[in-house]
PDB file of N, CA and C in Angstrom:
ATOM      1  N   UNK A   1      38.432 -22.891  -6.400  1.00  0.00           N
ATOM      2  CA  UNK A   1      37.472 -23.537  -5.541  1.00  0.00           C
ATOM      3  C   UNK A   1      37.089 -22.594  -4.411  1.00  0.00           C
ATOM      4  N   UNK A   2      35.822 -22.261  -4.091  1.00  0.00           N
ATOM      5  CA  UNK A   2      35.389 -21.566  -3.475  1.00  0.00           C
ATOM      6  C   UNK A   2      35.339 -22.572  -1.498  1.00  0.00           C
ATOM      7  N   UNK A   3      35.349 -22.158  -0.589  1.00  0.00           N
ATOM      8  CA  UNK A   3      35.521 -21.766   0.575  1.00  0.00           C
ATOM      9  C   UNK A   3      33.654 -21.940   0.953  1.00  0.00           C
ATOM     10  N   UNK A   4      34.037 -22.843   2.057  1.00  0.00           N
ATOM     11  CA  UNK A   4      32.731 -23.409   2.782  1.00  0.00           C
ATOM     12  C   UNK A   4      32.257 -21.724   3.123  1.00  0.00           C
ATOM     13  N   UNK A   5      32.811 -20.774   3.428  1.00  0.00           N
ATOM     14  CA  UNK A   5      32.123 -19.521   4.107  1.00  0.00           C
ATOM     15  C   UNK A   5      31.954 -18.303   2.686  1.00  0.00           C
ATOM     16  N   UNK A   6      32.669 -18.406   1.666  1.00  0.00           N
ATOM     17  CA  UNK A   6      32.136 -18.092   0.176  1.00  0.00           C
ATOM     18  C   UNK A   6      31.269 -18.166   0.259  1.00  0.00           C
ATOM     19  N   UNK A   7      30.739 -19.613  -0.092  1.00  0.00           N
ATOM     20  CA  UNK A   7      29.499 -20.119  -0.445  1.00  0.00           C
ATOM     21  C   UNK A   7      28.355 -19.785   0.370  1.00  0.00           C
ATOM     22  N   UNK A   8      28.571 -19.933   1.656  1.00  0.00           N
ATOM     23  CA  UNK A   8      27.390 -19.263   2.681  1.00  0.00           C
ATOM     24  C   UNK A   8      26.873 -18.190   2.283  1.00  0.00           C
ATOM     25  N   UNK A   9      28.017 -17.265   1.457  1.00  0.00           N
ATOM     26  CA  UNK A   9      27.625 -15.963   1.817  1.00  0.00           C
ATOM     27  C   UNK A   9      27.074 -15.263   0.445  1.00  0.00           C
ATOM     28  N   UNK A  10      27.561 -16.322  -0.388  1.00  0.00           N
ATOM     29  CA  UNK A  10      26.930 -16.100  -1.917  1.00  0.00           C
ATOM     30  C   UNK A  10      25.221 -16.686  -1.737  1.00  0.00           C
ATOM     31  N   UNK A  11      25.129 -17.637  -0.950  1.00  0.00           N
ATOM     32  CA  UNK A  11      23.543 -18.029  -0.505  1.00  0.00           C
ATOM     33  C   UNK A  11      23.203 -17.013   0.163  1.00  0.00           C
ATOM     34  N   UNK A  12      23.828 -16.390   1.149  1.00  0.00           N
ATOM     35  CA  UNK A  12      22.896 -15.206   1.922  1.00  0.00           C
ATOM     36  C   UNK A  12      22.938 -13.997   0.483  1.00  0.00           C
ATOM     37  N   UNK A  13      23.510 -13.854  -0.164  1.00  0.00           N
ATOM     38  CA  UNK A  13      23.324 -12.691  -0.922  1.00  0.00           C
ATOM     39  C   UNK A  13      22.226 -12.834  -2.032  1.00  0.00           C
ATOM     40  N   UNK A  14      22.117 -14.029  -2.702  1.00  0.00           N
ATOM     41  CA  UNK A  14      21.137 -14.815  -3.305  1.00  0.00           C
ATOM     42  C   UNK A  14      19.883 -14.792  -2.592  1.00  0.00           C
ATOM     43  N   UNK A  15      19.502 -15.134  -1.201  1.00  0.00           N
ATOM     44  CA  UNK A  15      18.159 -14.937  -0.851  1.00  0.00           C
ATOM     45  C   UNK A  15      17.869 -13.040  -0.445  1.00  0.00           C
ATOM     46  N   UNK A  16      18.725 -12.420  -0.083  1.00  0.00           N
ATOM     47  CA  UNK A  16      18.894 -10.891  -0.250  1.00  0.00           C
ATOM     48  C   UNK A  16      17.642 -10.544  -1.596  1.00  0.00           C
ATOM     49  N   UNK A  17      18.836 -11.118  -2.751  1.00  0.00           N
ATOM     50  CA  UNK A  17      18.473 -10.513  -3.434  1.00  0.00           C
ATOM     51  C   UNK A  17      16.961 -10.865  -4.013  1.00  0.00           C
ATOM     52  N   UNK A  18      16.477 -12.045  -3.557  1.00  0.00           N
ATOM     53  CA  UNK A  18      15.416 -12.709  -4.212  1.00  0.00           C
ATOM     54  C   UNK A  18      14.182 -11.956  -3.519  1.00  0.00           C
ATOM     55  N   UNK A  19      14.271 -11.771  -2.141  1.00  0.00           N
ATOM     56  CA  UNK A  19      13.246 -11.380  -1.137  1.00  0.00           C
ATOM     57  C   UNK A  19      13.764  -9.557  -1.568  1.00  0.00           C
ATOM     58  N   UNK A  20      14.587  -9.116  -1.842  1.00  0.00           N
ATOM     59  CA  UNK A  20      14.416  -7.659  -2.277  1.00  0.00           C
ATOM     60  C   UNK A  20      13.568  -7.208  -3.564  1.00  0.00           C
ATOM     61  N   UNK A  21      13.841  -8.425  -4.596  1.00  0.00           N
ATOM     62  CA  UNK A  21      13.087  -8.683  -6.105  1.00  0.00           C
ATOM     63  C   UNK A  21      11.710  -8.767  -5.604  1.00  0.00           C
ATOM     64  N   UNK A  22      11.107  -9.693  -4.687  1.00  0.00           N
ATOM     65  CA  UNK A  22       9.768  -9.872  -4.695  1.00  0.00           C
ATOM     66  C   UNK A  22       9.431  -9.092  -3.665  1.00  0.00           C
ATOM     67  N   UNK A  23       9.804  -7.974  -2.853  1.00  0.00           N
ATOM     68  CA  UNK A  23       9.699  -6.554  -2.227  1.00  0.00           C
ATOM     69  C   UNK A  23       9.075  -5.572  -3.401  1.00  0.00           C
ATOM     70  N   UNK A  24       9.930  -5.396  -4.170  1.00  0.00           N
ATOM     71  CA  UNK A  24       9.776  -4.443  -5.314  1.00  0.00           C
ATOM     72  C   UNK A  24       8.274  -4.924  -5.912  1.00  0.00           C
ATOM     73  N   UNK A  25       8.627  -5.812  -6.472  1.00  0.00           N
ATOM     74  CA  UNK A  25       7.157  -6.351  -7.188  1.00  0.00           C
ATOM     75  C   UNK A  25       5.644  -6.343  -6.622  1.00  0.00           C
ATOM     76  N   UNK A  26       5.889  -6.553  -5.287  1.00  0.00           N
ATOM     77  CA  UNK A  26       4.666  -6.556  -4.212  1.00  0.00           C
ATOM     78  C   UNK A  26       4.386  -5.180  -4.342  1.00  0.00           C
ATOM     79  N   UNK A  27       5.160  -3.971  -4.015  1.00  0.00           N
ATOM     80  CA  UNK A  27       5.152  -2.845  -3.805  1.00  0.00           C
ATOM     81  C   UNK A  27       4.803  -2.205  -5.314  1.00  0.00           C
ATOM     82  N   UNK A  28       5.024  -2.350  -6.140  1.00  0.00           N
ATOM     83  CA  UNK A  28       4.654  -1.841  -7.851  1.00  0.00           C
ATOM     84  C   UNK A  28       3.197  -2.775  -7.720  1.00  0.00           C
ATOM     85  N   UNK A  29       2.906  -3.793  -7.283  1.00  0.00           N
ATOM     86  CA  UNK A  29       1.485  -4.098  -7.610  1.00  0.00           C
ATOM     87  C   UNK A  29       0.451  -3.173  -6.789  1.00  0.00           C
ATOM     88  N   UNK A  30       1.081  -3.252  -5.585  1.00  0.00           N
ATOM     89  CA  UNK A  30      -0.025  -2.614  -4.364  1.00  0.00           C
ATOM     90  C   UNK A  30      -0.229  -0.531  -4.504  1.00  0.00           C
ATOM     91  N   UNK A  31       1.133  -0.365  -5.586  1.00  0.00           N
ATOM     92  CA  UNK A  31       0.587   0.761  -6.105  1.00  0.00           C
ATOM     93  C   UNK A  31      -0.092   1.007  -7.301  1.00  0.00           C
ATOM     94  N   UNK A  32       0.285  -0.050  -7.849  1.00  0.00           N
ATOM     95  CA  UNK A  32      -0.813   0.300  -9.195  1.00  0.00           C
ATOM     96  C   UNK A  32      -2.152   0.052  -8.641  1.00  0.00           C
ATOM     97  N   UNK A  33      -2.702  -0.699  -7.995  1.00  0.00           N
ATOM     98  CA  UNK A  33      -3.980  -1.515  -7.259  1.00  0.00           C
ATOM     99  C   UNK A  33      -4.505   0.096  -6.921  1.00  0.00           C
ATOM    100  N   UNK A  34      -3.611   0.712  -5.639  1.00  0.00           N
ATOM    101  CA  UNK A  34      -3.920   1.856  -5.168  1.00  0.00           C
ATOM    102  C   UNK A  34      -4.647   3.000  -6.068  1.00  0.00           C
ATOM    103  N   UNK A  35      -3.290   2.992  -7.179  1.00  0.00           N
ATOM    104  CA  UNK A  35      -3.798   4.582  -8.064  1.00  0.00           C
ATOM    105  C   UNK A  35      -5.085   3.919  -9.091  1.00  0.00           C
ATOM    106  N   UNK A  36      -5.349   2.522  -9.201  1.00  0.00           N
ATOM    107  CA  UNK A  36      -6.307   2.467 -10.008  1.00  0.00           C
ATOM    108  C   UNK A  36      -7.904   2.556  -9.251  1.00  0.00           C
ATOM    109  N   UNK A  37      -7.553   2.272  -7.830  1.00  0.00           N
ATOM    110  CA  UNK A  37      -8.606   2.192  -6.925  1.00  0.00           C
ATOM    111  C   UNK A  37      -8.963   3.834  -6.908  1.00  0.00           C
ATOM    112  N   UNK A  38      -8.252   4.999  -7.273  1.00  0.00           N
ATOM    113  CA  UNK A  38      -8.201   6.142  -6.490  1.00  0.00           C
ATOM    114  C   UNK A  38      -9.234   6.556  -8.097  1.00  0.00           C
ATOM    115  N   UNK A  39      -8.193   5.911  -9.186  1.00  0.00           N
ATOM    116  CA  UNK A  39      -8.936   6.887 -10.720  1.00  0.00           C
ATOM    117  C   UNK A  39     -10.714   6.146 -10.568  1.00  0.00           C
ATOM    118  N   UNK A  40     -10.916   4.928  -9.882  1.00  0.00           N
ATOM    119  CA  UNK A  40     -12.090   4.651  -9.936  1.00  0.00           C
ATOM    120  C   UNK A  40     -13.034   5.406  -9.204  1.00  0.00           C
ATOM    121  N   UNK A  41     -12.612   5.798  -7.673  1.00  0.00           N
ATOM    122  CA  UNK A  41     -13.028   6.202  -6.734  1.00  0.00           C
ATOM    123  C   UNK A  41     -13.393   7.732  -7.483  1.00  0.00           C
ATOM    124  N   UNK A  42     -12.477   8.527  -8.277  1.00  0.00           N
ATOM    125  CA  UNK A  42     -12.963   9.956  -8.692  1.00  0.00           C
ATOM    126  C   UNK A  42     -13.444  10.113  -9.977  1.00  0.00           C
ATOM    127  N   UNK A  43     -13.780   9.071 -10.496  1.00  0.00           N
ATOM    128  CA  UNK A  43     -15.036   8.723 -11.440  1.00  0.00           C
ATOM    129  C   UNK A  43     -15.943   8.600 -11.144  1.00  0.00           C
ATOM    130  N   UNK A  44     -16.490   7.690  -9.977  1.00  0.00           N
ATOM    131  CA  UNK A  44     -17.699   6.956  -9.569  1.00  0.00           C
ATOM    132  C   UNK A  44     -18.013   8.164  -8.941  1.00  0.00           C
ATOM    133  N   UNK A  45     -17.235   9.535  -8.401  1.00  0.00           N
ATOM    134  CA  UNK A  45     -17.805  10.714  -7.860  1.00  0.00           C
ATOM    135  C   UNK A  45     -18.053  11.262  -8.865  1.00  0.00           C
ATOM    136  N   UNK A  46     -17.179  11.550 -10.108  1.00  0.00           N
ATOM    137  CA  UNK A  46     -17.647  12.581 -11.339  1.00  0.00           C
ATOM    138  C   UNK A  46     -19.410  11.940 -11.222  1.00  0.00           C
ATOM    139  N   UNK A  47     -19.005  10.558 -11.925  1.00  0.00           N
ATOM    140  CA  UNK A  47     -20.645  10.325 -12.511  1.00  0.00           C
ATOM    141  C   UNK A  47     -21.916  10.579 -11.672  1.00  0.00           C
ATOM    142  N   UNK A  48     -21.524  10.138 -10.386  1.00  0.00           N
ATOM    143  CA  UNK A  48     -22.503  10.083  -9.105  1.00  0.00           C
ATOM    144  C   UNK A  48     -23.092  11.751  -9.380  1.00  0.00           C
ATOM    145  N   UNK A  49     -22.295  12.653  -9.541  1.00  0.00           N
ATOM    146  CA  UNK A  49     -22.481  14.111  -9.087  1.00  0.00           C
ATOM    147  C   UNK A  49     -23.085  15.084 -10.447  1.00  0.00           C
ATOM    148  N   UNK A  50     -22.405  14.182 -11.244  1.00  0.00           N
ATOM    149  CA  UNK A  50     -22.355  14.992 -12.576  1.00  0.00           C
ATOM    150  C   UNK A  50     -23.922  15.628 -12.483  1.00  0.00           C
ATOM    151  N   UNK A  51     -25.116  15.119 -12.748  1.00  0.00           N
ATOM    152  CA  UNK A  51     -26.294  15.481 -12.910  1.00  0.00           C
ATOM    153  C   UNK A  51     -26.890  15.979 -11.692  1.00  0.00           C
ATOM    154  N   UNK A  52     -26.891  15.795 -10.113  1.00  0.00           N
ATOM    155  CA  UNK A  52     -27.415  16.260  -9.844  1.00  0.00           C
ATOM    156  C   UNK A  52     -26.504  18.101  -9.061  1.00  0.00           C
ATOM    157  N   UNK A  53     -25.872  18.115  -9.474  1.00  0.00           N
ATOM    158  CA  UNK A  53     -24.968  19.400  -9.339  1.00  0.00           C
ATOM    159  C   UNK A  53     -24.477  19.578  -8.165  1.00  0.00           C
ATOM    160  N   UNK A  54     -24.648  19.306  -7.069  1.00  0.00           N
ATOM    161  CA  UNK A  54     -24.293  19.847  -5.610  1.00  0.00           C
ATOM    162  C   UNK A  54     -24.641  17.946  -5.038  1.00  0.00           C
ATOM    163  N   UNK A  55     -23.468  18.037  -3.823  1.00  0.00           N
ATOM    164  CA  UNK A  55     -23.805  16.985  -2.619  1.00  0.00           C
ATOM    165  C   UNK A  55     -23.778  17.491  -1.447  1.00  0.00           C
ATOM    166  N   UNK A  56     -24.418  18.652  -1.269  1.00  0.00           N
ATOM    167  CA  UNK A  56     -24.544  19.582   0.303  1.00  0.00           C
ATOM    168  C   UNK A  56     -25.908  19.099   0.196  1.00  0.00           C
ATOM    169  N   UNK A  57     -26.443  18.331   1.272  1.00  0.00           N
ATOM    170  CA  UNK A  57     -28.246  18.994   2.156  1.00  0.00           C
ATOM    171  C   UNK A  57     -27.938  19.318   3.233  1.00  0.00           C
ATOM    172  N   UNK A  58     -28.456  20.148   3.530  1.00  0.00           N
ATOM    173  CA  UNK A  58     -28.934  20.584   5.177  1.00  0.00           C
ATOM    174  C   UNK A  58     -29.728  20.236   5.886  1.00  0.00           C
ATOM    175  N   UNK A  59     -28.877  19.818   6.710  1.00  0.00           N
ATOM    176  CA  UNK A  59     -30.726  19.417   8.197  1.00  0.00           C
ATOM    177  C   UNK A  59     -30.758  17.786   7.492  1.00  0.00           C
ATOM    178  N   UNK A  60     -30.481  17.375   6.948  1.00  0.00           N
ATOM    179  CA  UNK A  60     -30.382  16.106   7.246  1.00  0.00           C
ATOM    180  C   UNK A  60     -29.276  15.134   7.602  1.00  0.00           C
ATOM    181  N   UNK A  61     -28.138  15.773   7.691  1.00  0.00           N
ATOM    182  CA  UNK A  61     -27.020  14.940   7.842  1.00  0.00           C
ATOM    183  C   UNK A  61     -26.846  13.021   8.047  1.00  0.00           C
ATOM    184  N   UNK A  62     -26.673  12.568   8.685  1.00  0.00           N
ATOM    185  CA  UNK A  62     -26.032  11.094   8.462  1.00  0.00           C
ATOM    186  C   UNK A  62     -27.846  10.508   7.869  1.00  0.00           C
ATOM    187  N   UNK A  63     -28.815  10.758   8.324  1.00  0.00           N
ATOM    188  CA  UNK A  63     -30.013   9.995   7.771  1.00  0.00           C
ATOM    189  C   UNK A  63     -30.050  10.382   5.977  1.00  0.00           C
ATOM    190  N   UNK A  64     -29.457  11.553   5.381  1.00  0.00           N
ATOM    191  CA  UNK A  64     -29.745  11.407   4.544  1.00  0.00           C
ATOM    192  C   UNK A  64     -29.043   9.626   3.064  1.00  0.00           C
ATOM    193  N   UNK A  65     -28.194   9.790   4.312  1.00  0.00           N
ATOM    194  CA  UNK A  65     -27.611   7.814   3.705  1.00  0.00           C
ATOM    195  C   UNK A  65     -29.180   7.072   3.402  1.00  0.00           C
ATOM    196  N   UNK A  66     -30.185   7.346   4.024  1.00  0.00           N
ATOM    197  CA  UNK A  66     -30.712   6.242   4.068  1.00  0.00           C
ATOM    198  C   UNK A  66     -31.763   6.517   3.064  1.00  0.00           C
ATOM    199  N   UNK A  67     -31.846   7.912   2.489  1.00  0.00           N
ATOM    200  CA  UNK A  67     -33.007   8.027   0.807  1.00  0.00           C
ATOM    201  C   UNK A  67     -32.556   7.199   0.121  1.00  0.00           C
ATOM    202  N   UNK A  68     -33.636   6.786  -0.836  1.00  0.00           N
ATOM    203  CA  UNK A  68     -32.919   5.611  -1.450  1.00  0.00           C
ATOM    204  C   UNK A  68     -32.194   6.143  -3.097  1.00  0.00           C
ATOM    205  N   UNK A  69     -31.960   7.476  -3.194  1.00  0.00           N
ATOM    206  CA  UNK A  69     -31.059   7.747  -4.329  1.00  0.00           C
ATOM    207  C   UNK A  69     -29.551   7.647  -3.865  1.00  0.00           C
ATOM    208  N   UNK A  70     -29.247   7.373  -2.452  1.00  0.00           N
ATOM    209  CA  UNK A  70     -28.253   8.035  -1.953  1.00  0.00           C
ATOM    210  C   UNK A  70     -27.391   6.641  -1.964  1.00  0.00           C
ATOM    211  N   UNK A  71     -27.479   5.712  -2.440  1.00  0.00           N
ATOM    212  CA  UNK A  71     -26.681   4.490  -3.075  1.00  0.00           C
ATOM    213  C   UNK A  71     -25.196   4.453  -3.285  1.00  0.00           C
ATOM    214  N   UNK A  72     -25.048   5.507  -4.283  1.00  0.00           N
ATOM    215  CA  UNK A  72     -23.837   5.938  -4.991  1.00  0.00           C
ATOM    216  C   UNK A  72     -23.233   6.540  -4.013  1.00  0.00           C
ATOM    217  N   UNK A  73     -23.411   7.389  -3.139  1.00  0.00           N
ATOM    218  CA  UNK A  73     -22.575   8.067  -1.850  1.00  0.00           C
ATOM    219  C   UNK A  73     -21.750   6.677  -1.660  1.00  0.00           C
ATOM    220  N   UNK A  74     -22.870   5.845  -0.799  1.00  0.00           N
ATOM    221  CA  UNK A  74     -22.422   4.941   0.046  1.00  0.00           C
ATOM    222  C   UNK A  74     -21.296   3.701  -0.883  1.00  0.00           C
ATOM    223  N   UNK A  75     -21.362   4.224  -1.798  1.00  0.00           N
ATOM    224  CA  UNK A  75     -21.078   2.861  -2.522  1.00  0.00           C
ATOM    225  C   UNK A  75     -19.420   3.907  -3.024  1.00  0.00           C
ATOM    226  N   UNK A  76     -19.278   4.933  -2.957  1.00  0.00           N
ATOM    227  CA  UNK A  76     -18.409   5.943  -3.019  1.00  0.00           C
ATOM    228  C   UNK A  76     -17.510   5.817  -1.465  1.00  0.00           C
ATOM    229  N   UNK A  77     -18.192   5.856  -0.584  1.00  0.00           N
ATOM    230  CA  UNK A  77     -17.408   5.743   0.767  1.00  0.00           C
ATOM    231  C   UNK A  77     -16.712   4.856   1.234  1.00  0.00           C
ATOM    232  N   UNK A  78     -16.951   3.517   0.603  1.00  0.00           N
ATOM    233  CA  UNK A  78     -16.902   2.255   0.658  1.00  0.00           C
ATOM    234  C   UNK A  78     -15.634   1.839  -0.129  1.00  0.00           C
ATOM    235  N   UNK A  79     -15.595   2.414  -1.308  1.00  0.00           N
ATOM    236  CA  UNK A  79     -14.633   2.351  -2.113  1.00  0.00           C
ATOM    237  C   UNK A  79     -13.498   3.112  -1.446  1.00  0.00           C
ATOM    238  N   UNK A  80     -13.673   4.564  -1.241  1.00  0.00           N
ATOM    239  CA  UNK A  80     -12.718   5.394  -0.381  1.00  0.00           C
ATOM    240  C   UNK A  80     -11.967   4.511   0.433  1.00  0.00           C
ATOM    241  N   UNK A  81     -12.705   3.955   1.457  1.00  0.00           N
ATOM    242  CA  UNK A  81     -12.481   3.322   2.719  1.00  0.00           C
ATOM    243  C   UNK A  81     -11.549   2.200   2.202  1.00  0.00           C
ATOM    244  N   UNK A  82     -11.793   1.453   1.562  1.00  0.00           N
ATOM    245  CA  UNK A  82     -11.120   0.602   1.304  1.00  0.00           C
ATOM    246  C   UNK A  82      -9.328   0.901   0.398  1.00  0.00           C
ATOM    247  N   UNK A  83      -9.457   2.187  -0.232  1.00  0.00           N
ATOM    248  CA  UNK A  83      -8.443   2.589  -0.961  1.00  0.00           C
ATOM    249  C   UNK A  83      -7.487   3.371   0.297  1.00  0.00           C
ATOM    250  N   UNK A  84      -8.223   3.822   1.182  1.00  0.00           N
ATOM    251  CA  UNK A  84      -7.440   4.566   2.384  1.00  0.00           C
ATOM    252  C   UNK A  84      -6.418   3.248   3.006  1.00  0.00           C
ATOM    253  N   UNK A  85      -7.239   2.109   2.907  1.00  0.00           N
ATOM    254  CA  UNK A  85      -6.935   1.016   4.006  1.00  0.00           C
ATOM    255  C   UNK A  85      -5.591   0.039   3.395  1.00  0.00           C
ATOM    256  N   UNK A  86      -6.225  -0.178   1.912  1.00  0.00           N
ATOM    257  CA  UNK A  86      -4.832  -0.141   0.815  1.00  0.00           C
ATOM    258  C   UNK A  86      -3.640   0.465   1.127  1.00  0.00           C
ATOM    259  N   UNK A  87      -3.824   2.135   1.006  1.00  0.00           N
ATOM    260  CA  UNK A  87      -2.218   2.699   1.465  1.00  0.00           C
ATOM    261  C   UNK A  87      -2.158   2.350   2.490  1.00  0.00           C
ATOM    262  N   UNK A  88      -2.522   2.774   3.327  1.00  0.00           N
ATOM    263  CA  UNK A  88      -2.167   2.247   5.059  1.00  0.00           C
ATOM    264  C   UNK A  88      -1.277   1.680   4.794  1.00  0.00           C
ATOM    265  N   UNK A  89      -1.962  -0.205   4.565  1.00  0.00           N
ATOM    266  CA  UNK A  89      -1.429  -1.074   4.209  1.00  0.00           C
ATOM    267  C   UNK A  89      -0.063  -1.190   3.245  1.00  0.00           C
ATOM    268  N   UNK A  90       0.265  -0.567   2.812  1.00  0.00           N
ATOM    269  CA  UNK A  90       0.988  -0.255   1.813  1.00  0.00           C
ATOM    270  C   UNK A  90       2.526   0.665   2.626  1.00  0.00           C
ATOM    271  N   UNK A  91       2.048   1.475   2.832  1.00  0.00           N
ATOM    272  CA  UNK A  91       2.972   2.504   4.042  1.00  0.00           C
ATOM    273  C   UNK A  91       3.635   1.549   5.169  1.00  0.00           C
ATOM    274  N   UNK A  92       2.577   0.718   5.622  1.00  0.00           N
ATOM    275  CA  UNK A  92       3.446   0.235   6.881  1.00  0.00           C
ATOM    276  C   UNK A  92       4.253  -0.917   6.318  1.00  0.00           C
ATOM    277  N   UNK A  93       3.870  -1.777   5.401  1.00  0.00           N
ATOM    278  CA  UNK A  93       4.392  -2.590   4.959  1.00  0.00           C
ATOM    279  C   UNK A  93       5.781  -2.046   4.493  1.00  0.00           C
ATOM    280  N   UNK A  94       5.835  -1.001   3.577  1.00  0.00           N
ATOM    281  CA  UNK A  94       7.147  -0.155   3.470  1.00  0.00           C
ATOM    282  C   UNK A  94       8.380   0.472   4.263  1.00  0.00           C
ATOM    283  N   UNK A  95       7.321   0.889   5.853  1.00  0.00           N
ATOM    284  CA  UNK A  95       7.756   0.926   6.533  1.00  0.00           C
ATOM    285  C   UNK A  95       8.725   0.021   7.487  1.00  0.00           C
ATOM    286  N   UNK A  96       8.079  -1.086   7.806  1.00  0.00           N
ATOM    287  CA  UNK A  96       8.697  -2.270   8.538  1.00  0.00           C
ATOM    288  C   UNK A  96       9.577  -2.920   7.227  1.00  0.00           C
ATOM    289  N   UNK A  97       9.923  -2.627   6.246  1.00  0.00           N
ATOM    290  CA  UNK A  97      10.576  -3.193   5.241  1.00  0.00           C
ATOM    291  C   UNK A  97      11.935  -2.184   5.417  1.00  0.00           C
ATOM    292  N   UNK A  98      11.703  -0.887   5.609  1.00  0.00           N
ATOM    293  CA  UNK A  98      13.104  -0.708   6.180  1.00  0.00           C
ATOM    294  C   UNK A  98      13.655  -0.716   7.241  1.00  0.00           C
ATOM    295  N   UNK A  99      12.855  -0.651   8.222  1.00  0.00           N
ATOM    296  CA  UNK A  99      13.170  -1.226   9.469  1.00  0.00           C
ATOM    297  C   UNK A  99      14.078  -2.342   9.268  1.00  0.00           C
ATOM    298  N   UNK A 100      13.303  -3.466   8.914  1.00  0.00           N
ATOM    299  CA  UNK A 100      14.619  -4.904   8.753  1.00  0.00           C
ATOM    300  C   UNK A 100      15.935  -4.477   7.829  1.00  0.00           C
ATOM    301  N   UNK A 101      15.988  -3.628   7.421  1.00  0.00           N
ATOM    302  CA  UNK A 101      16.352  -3.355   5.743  1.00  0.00           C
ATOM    303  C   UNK A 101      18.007  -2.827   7.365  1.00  0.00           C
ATOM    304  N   UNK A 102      17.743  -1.966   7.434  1.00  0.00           N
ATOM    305  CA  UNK A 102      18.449  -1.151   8.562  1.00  0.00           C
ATOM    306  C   UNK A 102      18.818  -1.496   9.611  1.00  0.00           C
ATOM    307  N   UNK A 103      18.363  -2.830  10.475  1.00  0.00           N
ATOM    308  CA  UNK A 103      18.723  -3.736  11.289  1.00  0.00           C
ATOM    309  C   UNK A 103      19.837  -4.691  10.649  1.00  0.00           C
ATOM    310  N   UNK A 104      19.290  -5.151   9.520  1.00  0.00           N
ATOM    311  CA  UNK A 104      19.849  -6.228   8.896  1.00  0.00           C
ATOM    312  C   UNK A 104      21.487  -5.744   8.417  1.00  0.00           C
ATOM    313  N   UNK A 105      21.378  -4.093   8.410  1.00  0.00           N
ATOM    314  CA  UNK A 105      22.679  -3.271   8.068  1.00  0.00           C
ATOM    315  C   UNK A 105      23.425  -3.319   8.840  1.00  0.00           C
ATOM    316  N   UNK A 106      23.201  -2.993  10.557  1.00  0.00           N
ATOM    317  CA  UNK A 106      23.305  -2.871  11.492  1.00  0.00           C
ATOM    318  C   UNK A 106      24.279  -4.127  11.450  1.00  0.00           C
ATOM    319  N   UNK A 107      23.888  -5.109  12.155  1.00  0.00           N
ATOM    320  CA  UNK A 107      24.434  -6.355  12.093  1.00  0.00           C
ATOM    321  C   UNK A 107      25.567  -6.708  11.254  1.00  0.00           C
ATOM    322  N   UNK A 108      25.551  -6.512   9.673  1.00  0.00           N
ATOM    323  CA  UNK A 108      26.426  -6.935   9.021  1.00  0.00           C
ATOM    324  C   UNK A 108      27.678  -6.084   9.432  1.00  0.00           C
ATOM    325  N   UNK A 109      27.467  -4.544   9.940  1.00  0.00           N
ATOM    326  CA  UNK A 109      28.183  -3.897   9.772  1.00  0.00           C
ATOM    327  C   UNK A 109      28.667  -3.851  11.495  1.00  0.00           C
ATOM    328  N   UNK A 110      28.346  -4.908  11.948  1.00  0.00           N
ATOM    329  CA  UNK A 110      29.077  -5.163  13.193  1.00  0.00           C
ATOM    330  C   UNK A 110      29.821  -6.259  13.617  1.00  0.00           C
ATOM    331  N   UNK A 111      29.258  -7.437  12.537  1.00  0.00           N
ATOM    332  CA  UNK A 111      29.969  -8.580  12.100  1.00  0.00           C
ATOM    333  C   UNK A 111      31.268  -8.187  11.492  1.00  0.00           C
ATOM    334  N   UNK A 112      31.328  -7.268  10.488  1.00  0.00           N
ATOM    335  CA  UNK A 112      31.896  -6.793  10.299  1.00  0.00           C
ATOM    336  C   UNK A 112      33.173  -5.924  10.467  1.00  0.00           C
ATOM    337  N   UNK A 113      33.016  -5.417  11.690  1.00  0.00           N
ATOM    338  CA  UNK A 113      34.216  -4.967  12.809  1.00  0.00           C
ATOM    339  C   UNK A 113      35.680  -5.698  13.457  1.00  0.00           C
ATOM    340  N   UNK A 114      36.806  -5.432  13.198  1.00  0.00           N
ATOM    341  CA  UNK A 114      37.519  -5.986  13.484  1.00  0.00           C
ATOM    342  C   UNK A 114      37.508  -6.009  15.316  1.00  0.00           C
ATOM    343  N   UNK A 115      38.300  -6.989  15.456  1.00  0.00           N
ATOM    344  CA  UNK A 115      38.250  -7.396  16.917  1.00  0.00           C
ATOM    345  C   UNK A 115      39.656  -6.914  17.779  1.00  0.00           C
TER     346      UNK A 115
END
C-alpha cells in the first residue's frame, strides 16, 4: 500500500510527464510548420525569379513594390515575415521552457536537502 506522499508524487511525476509529452509535440509541429514554410518561401523565389533573371533595379528602390508585376516580391516578403515570426516564436517558447525546466530543478533539488 502506497503512502498519502507516494501518491502525491507519482501525480506530480504523471503531470511532468504529460506537459513534457505535449512540449515535445508542440515543438515537432512548430518545426515542421517552420521548415515547410521556409521550402515554400524558396520556391515561390525560384519561380518568382526563374524567368525574369535578376531582382536588382536601380533608382527605384521601395516604389518599385508598387509596378504591378512586382506582386510576387511582396507576396515573397510576407511569407518570409511570417516564417521569421514562426521561429521567433518557436525559440522563445523553447526558451522559457527551460527556464521553468531549470527552476523547477532548482526547487526539487532544494526540497530535497537534508536539514
Amino acid at each position: 500500500m502506497k503512502t498519502t506522499e507516494e501518491r502525491v508524487q507519482e501525480v506530480f511525476r504523471r503531470v511532468q510527464s504529460e506537459r513534457t509529452r505535449r512540449f515535445r509535440r508542440t515543438n515537432l509541429i512548430l518545426s515542421f510548420c517552420s521548415g515547410v514554410s521556409c521550402v515554400i518561401l524558396l520556391a515561390s523565389l525560384w519561380l518568382i525569379t526563374e524567368d525574369r533573371g535578376t531582382v536588382a533595379s536601380s533608382g527605384y528602390y521601395g516604389s518599385s513594390l508598387l509596378i504591378g508585376s512586382a506582386g510576387g516580391y511582396v507576396l515573397v516578403a510576407v511569407v518570409a515575415f511570417v516564417a521569421a515570426v514562426s521561429l521567433t516564436m518557436l525559440y522563445v517558447r523553447l526558451r522559457e521552457h527551460e527556464k521553468q525546466k531549470d527552476l523547477r530543478k532548482k526547487e526539487t533539488d532544494q526540497e530535497n536537502l537534508p536539514d
